[in-house]
C-alpha atoms as a PDB file:
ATOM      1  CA  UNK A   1       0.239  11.926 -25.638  1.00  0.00           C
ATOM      2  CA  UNK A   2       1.347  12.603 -22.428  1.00  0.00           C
ATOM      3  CA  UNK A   3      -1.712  12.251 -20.527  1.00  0.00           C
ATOM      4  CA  UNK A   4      -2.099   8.858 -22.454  1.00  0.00           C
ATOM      5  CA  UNK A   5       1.383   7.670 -21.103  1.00  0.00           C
ATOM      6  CA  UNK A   6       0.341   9.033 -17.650  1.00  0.00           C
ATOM      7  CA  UNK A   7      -3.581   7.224 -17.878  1.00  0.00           C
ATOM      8  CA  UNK A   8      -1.351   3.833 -19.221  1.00  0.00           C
ATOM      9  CA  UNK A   9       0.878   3.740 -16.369  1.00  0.00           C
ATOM     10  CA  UNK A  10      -2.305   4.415 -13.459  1.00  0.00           C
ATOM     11  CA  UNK A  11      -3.508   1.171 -14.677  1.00  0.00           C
ATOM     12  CA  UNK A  12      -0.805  -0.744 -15.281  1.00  0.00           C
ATOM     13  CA  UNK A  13      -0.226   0.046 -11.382  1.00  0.00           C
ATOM     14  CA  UNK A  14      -3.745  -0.669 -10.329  1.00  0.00           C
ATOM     15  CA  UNK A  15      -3.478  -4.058 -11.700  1.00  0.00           C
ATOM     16  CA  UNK A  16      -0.030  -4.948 -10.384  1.00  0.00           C
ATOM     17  CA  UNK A  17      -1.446  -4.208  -6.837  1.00  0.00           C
ATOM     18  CA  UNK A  18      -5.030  -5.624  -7.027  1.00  0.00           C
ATOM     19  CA  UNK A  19      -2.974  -8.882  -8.325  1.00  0.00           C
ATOM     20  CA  UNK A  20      -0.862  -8.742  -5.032  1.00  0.00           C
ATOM     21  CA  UNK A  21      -3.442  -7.915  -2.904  1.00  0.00           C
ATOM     22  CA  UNK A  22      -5.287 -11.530  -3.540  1.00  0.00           C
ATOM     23  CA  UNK A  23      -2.419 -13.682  -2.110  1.00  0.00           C
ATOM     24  CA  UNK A  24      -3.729 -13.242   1.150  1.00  0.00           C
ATOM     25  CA  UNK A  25      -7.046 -15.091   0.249  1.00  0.00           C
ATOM     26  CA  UNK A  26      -5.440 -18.373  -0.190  1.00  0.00           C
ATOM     27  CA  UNK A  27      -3.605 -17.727   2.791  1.00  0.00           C
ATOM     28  CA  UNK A  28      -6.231 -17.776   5.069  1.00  0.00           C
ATOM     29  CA  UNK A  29      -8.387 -20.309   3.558  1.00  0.00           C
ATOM     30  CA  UNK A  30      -5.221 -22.532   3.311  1.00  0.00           C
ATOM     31  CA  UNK A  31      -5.326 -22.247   7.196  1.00  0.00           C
ATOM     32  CA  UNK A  32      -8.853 -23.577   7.749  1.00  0.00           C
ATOM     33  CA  UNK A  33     -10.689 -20.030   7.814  1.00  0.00           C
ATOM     34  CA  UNK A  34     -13.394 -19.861   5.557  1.00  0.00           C
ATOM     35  CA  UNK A  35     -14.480 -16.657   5.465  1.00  0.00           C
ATOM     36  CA  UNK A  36     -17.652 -15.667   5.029  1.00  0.00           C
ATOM     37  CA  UNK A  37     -18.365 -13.835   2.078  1.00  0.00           C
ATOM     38  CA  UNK A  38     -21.808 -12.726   2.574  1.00  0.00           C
ATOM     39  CA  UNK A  39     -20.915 -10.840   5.835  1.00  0.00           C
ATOM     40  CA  UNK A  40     -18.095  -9.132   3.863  1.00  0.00           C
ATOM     41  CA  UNK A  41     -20.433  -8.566   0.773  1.00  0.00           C
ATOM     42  CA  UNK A  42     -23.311  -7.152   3.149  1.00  0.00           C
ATOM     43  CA  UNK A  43     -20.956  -4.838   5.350  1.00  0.00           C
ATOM     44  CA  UNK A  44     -18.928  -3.360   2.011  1.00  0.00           C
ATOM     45  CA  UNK A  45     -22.464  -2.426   0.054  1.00  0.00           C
ATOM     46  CA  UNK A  46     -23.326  -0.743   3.637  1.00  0.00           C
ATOM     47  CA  UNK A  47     -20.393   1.250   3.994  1.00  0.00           C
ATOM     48  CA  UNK A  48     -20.501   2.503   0.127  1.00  0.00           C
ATOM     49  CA  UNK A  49     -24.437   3.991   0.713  1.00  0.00           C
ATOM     50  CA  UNK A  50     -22.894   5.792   3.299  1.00  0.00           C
ATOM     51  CA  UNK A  51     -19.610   6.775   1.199  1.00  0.00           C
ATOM     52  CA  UNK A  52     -17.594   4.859   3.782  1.00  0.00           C
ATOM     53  CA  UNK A  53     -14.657   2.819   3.652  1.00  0.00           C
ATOM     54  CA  UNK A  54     -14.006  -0.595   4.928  1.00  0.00           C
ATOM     55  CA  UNK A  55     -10.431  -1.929   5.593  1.00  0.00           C
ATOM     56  CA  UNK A  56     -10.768  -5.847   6.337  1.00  0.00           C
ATOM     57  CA  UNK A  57      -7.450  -6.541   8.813  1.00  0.00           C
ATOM     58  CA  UNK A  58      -8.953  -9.926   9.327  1.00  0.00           C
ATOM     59  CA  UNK A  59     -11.833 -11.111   7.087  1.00  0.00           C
ATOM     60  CA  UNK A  60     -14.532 -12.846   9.483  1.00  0.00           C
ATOM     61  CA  UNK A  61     -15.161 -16.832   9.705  1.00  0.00           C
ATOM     62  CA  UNK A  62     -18.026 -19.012   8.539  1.00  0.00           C
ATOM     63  CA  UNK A  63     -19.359 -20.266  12.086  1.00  0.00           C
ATOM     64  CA  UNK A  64     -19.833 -23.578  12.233  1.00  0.00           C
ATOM     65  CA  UNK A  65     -21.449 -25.834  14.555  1.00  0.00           C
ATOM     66  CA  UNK A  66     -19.323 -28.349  16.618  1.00  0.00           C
ATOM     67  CA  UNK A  67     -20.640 -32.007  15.856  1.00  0.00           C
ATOM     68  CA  UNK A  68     -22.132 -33.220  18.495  1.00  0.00           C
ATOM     69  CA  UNK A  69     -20.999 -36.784  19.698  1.00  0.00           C
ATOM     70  CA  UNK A  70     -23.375 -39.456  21.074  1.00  0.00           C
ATOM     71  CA  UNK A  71     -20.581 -41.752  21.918  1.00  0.00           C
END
């Protein structure tokens, strides 16, 4: 029973923080960065073959090119 209470309360925690953890998403894309999630997708599966970990302090940017004006 114990262990039950203990195994309860793990993932009652892990899903508190990964729900906190995504309010910096909309930050970001609220302030024009769109970040590009294929970079992030490639360089994660890269790090976990290699039994790595990746901590994103700033996810990176879609570039985009500048329009180019004729006028």
């Amino acid at each position: 029973m114990r262990s039950l209470a203990m195994g309860m309360a793990i993932l009652l925690c892990l899903g508190v923080s990964a729900c906190a953890g995504t309010a910096g998403n909309t930050r970001n894309n609220a302030a024009g960065n769109d970040i590009d999630y294929g970079k992030v997708l490639a360089v994660n599966q890269w790090a976990a073959r290699r039994h790595a970990t990746v901590v994103w302090i700033q996810y990176p940017a879609v570039r985009r090119e500048k329009a180019h004006n004729d006028g």
